[in-house]
C-alpha atoms as a PDB file:
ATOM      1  CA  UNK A   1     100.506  47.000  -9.548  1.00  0.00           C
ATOM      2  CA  UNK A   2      97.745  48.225  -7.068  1.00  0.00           C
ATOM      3  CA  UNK A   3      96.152  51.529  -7.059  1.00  0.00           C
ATOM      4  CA  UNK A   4      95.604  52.890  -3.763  1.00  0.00           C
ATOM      5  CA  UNK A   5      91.869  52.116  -3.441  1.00  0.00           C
ATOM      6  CA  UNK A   6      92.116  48.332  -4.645  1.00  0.00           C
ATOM      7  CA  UNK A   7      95.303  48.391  -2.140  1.00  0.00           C
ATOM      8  CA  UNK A   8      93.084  49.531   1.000  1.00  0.00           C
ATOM      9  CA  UNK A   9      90.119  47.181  -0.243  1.00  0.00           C
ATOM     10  CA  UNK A  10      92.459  44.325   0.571  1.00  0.00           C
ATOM     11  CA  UNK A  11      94.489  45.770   2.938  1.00  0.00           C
ATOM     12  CA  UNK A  12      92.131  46.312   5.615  1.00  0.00           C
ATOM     13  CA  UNK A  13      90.779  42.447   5.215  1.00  0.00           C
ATOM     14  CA  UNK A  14      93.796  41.519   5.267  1.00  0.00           C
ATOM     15  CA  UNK A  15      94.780  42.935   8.898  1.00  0.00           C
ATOM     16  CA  UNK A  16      91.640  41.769  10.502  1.00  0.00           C
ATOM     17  CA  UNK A  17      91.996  38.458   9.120  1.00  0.00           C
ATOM     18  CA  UNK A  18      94.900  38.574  11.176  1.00  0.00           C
ATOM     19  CA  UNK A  19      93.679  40.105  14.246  1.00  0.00           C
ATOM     20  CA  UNK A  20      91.301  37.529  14.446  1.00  0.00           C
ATOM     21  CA  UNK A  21      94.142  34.649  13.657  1.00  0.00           C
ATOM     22  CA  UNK A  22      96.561  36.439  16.011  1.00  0.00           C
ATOM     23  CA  UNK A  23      93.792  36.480  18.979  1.00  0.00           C
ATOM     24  CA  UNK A  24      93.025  32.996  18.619  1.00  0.00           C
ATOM     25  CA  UNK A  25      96.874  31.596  18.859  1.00  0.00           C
ATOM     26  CA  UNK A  26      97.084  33.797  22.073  1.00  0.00           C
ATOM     27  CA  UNK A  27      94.026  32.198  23.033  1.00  0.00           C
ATOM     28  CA  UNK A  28      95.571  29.093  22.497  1.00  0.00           C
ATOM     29  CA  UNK A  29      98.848  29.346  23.824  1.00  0.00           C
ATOM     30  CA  UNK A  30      97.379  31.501  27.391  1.00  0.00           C
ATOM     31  CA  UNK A  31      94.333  29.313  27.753  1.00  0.00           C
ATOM     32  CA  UNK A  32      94.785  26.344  26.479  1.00  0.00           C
ATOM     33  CA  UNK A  33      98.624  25.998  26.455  1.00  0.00           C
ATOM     34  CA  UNK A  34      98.799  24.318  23.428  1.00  0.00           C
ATOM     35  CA  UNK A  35     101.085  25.595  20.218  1.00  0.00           C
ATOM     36  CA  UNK A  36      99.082  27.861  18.120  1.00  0.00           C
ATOM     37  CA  UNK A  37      97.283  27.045  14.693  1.00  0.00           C
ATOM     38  CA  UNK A  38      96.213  28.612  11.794  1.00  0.00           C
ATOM     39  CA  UNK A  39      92.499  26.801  11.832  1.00  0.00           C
ATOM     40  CA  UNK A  40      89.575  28.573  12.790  1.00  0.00           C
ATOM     41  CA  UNK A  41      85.847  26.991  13.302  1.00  0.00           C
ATOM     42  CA  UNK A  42      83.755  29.644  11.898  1.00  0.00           C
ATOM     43  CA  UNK A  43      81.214  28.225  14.676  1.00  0.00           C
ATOM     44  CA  UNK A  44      83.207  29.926  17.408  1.00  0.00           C
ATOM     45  CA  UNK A  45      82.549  33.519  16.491  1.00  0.00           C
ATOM     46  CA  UNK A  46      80.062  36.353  16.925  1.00  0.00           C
ATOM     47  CA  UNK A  47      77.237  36.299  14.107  1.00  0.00           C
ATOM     48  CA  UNK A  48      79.505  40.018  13.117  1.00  0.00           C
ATOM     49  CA  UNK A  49      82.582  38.086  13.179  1.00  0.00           C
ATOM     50  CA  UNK A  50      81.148  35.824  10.744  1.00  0.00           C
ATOM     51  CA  UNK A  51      79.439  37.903   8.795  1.00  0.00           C
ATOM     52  CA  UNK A  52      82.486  39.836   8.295  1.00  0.00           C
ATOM     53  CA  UNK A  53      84.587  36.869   7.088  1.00  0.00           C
ATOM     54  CA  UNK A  54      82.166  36.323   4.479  1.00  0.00           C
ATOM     55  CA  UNK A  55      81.899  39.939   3.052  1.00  0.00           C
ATOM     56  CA  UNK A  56      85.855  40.034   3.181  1.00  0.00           C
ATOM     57  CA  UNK A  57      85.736  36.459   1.506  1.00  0.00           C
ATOM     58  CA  UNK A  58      83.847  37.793  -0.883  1.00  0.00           C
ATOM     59  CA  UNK A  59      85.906  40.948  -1.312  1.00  0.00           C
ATOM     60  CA  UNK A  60      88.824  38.677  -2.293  1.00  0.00           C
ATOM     61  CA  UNK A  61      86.494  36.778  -4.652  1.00  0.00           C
ATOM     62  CA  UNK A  62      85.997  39.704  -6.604  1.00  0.00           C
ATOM     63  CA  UNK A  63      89.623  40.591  -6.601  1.00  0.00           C
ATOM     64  CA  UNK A  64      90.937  36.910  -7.903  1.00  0.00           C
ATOM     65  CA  UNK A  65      87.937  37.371 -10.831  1.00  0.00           C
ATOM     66  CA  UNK A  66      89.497  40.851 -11.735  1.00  0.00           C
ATOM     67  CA  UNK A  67      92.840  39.486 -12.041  1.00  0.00           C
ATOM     68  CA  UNK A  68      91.562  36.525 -13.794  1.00  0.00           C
ATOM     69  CA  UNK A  69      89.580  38.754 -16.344  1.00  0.00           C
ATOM     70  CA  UNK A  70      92.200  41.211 -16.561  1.00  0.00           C
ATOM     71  CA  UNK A  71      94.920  38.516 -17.686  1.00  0.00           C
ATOM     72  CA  UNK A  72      92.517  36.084 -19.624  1.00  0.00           C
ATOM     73  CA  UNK A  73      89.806  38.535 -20.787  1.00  0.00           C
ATOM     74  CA  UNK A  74      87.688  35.506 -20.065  1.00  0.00           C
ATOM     75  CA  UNK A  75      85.234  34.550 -17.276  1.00  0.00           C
ATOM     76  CA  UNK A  76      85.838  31.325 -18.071  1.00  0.00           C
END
């Protein structure tokens, strides 16, 4: 189970990862009528919105190697 702090390190990704997926289907369903997706071109974001997605990417990184340590005891 999570302790609090690793619970907040991916909590908080995870709710802006879905700001930003939530403000892009509006996007597409106001502006462009069309039924909403779950793909995103990096290329249409700020240079801090895609920074951001790679520090949270690398966030969950981290996380998936500490679970894969923690059950494997192995890096490899």
């Amino acid at each position: 189970m999570l302790v609090g702090r690793e619970a907040q390190e991916l909590l908080q990704p995870y709710y802006y990862l879905m700001g930003v997926r939530l403000k892009k289907q509006a996007a597409q369903i106001i502006s462009d009528h069309a039924a909403p997706d779950n793909c995103l071109d990096p290329s249409t974001l700020t240079k801090v919105e895609q920074v951001t997605l790679k520090e949270i990417f690398q966030v969950i990184a981290d996380f998936q190697l500490k679970i894969k340590v923690g059950f494997t005891k192995t890096l490899g």
